[in-house]
N, C-alpha and C. Protein backbone atom coordinates (compact mmCIF):
# COMPACT_ATOMS: atom_id res chain seq x y z
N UNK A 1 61.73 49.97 -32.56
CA UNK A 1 62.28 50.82 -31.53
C UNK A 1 62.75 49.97 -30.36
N UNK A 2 63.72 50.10 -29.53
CA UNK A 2 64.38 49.94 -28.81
C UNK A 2 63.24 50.02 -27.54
N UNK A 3 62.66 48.80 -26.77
CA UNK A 3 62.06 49.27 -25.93
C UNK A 3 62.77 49.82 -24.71
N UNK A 4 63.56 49.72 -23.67
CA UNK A 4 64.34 50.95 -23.24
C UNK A 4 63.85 52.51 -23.53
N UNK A 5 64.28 52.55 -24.50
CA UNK A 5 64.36 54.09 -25.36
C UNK A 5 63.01 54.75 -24.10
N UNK A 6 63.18 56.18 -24.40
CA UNK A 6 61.96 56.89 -24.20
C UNK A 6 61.27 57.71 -25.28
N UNK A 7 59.72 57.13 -24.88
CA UNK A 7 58.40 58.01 -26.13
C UNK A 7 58.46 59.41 -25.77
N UNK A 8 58.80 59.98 -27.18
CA UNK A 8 58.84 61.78 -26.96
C UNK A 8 57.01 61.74 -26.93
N UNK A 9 56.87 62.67 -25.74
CA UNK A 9 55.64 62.67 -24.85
C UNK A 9 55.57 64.56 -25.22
N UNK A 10 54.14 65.12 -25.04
CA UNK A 10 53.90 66.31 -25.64
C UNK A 10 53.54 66.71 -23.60
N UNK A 11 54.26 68.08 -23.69
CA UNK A 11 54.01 68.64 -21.97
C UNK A 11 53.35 70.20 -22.07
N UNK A 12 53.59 70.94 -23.17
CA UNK A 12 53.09 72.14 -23.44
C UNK A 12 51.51 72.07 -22.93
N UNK A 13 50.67 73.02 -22.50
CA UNK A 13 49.34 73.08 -22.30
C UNK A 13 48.71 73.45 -23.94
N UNK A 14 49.25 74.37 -24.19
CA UNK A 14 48.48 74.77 -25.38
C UNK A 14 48.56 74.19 -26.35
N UNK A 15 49.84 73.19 -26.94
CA UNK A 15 49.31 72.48 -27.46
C UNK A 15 48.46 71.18 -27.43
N UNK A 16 48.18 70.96 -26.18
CA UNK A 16 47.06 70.00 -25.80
C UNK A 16 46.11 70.80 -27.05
N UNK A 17 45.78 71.92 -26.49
CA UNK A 17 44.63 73.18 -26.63
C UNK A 17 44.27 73.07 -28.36
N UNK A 18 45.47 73.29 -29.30
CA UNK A 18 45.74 73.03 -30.18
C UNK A 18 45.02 71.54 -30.83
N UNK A 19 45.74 70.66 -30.24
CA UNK A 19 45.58 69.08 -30.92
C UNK A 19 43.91 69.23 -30.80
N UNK A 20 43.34 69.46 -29.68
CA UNK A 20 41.90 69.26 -29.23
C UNK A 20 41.08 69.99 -30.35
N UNK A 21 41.58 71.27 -30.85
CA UNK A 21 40.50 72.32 -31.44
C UNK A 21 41.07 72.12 -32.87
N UNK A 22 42.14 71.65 -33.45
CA UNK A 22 42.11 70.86 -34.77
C UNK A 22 42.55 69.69 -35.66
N UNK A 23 42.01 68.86 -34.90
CA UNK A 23 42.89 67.13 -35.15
C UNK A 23 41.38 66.51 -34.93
N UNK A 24 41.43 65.39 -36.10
CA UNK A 24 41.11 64.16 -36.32
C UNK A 24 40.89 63.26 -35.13
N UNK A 25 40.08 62.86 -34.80
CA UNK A 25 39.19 62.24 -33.79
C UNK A 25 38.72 60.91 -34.15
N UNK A 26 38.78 60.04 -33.41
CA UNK A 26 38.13 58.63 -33.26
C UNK A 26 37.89 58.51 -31.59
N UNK A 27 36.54 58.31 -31.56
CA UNK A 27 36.46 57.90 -30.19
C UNK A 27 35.93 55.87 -30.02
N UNK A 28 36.16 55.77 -28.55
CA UNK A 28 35.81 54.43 -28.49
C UNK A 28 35.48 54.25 -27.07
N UNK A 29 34.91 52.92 -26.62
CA UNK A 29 34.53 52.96 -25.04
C UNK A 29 35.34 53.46 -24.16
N UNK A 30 36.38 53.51 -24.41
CA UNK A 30 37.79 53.67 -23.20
C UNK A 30 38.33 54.94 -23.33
N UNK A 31 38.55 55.04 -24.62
CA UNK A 31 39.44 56.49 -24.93
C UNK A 31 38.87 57.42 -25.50
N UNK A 32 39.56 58.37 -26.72
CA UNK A 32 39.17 59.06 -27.55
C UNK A 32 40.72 59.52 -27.58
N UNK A 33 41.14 59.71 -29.44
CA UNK A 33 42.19 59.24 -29.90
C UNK A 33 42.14 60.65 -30.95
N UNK A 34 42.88 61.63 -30.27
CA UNK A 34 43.12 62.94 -31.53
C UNK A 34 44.01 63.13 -32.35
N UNK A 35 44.31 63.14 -33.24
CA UNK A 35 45.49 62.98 -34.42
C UNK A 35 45.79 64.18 -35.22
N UNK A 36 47.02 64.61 -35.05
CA UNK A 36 46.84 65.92 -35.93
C UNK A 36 48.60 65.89 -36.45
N UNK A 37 48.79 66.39 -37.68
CA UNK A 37 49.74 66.28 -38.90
C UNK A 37 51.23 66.84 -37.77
N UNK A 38 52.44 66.42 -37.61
CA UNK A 38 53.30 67.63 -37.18
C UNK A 38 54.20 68.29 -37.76
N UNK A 39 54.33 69.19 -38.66
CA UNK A 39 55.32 69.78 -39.73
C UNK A 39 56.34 69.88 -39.20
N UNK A 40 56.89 70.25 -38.33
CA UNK A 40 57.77 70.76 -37.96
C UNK A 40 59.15 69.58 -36.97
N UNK A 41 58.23 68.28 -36.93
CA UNK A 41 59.29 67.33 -36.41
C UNK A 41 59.09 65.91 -37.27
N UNK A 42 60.26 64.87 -36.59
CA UNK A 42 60.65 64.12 -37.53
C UNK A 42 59.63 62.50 -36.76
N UNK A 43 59.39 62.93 -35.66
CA UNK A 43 58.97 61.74 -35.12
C UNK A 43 57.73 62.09 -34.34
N UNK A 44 56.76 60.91 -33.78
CA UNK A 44 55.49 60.94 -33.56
C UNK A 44 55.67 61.35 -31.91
N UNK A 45 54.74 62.23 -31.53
CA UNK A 45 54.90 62.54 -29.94
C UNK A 45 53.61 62.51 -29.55
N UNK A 46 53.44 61.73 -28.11
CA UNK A 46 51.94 61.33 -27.55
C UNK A 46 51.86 62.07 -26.18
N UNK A 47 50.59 62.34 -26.53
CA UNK A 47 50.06 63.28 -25.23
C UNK A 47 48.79 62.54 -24.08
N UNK A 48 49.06 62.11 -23.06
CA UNK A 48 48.22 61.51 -22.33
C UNK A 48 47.18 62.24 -21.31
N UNK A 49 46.04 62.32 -21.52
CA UNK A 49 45.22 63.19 -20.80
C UNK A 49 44.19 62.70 -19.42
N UNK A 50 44.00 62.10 -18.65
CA UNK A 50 43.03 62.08 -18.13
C UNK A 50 42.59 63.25 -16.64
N UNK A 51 40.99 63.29 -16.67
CA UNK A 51 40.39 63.99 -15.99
C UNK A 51 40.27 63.66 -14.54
N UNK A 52 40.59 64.98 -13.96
CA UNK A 52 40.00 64.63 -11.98
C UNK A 52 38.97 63.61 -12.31
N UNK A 53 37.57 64.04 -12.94
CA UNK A 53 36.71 63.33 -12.98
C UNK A 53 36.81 61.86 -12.67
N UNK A 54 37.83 61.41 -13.33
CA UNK A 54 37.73 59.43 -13.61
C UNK A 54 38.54 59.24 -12.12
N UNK A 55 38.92 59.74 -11.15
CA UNK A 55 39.06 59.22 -9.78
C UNK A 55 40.37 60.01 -9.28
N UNK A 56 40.59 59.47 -8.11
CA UNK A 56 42.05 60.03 -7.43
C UNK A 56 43.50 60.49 -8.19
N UNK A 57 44.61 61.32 -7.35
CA UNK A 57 45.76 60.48 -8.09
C UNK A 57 46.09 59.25 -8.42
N UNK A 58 45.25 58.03 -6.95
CA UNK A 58 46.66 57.06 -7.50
C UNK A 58 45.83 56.24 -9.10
N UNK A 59 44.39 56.89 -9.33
CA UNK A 59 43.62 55.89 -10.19
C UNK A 59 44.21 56.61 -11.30
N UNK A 60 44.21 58.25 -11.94
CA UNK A 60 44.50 58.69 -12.39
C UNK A 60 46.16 58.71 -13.07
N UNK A 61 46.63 58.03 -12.40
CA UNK A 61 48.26 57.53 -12.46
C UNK A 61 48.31 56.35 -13.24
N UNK A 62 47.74 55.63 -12.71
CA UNK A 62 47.45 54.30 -12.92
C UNK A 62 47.03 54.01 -14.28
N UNK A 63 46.04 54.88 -14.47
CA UNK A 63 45.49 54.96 -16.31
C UNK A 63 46.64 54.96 -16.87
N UNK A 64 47.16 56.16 -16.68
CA UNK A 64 48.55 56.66 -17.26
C UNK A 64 49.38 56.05 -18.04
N UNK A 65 49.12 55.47 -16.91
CA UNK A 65 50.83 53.89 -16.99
C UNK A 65 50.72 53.19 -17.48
N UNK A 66 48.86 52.46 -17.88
CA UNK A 66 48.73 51.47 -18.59
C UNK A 66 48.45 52.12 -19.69
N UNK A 67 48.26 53.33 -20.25
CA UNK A 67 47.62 53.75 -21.90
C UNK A 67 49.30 54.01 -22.29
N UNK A 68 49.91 54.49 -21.60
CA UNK A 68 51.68 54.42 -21.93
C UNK A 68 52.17 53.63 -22.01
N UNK A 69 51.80 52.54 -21.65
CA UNK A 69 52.13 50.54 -21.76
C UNK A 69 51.62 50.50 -22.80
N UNK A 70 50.44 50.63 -23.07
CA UNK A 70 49.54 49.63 -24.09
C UNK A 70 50.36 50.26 -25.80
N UNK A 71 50.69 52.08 -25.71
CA UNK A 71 51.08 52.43 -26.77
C UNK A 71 52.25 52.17 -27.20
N UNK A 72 53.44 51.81 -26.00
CA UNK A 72 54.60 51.33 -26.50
C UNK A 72 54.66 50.46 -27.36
N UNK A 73 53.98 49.23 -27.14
CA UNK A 73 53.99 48.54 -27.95
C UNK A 73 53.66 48.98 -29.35
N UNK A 74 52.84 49.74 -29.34
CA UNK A 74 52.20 50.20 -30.97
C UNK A 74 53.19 51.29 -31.72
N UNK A 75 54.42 51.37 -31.18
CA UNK A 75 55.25 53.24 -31.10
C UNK A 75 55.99 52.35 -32.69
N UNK A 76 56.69 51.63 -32.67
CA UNK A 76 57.42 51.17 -34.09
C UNK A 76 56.94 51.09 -34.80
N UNK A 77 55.43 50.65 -35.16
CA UNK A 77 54.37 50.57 -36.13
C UNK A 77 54.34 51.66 -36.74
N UNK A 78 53.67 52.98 -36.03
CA UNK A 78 53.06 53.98 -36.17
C UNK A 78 54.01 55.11 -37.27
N UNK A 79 53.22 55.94 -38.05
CA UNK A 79 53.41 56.91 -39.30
C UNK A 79 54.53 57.65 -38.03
N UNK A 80 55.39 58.51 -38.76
CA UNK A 80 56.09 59.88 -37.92
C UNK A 80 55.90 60.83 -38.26
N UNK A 81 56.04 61.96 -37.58
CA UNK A 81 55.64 62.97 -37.81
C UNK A 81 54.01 63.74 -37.67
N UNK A 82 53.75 62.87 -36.00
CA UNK A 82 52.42 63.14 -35.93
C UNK A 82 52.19 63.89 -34.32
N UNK A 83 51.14 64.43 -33.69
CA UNK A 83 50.98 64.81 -32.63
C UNK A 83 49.55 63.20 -32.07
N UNK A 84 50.05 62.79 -31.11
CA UNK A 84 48.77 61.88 -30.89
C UNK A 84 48.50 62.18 -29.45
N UNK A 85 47.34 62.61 -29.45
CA UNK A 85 46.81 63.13 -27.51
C UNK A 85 45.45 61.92 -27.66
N UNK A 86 45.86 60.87 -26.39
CA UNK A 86 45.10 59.86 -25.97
C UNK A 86 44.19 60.53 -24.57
N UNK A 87 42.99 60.83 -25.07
CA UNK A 87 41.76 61.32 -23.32
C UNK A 87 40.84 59.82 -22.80
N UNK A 88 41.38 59.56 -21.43
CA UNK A 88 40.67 58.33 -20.91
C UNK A 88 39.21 58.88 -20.32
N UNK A 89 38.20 58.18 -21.35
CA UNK A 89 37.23 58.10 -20.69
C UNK A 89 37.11 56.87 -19.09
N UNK A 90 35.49 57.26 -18.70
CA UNK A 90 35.88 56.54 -17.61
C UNK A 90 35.97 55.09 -17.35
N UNK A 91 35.52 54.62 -18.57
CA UNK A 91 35.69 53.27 -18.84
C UNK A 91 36.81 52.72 -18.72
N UNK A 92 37.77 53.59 -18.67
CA UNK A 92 39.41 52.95 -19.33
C UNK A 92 39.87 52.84 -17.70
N UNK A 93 39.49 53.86 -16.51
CA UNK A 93 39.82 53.21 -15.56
C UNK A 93 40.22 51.68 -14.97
N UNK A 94 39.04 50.88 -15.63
CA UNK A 94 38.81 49.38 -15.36
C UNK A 94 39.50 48.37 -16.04
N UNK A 95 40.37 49.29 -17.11
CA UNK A 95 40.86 48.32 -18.10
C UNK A 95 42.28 47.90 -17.70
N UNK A 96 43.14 46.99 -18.42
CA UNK A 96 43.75 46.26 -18.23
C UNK A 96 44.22 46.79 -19.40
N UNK A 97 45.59 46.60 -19.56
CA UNK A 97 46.89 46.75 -20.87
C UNK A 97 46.29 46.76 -22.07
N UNK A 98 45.83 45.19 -22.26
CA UNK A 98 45.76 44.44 -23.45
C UNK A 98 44.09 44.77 -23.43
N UNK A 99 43.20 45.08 -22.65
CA UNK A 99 42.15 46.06 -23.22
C UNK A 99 42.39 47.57 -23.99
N UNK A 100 42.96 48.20 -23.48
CA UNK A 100 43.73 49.56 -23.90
C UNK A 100 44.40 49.53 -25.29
N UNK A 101 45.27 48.35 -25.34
CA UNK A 101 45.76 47.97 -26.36
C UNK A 101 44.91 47.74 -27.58
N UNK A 102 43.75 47.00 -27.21
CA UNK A 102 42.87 46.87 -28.51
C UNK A 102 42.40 47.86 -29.13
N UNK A 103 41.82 48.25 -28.49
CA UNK A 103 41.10 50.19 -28.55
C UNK A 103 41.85 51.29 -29.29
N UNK A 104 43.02 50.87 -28.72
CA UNK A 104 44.05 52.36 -29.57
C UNK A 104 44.61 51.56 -30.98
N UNK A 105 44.72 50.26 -31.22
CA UNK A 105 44.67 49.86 -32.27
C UNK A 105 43.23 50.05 -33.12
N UNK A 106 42.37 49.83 -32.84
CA UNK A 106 40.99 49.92 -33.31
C UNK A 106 40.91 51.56 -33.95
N UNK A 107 41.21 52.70 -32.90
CA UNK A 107 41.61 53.92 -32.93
C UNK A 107 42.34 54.50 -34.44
N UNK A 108 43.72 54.08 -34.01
CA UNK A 108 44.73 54.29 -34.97
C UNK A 108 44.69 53.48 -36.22
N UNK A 109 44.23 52.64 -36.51
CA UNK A 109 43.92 51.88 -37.49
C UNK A 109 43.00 52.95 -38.63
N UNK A 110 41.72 53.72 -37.55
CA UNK A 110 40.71 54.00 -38.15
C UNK A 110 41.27 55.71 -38.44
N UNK A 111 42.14 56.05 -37.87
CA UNK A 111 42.84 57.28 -38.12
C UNK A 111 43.72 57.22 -39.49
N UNK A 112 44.15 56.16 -39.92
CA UNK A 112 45.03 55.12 -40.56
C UNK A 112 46.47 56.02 -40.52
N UNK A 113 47.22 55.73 -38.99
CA UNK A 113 48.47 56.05 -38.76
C UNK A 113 49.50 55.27 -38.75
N UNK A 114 48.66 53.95 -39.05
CA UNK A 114 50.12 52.54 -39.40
C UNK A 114 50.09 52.74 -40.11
N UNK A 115 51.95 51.85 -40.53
CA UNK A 115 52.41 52.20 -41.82
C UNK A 115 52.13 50.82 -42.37
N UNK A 116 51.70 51.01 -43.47
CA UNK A 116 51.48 49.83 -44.68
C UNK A 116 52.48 48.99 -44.36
């Protein structure tokens, strides 16, 4: 993929609601990684979640930006035709890219959403 390009990102509430109450789960120190089949489209769309809980806007932003960093890199790899909603625990606050990065590989690996 064209890094430029933009990741089709999931904005609906309910299907947050959805992915949460029937998708495939891997959790890990930082995240927790829900995976669920998407019939109806041709390409993989990621949903980024974090809680008031883990701190302010600007910390809460900040996660954001780096779990949306860390997945770009992983977006050409990855199966299509999937819904993926990433929830930062509070660990992931502290992390750095290429921490994030390991994790959602570790994650998706164990989901097995790369392609052979």
């Amino acid at each position: 993929m064209n890094e430029s390009k933009k990741i089709p990102t999931l904005k609906q509430r309910h299907m947050f609601g959805k992915v949460y109450s029937k998708a495939a789960f891997k959790s890990t120190k930082g995240v927790v990684v829900y995976c669920l089949k998407n019939y109806d489209r041709k390409r993989t769309v990621l949903g980024i979640s974090v809680s008031k809980k883990r701190g302010n806007a600007v910390v809460r932003n900040r996660t954001r930006r780096i779990i949306k960093e860390a997945y770009r890199g992983l977006y050409g790899k990855l199966k299509k035709g999937y819904i993926i909603v990433i929830t930062a625990r509070q660990a992931c606050t502290l992390y750095k890219t290429y921490d994030v990065e390991k994790e959602l590989i570790y994650a998706l690996d164990s989901l097995k959403l790369f392609v052979e």
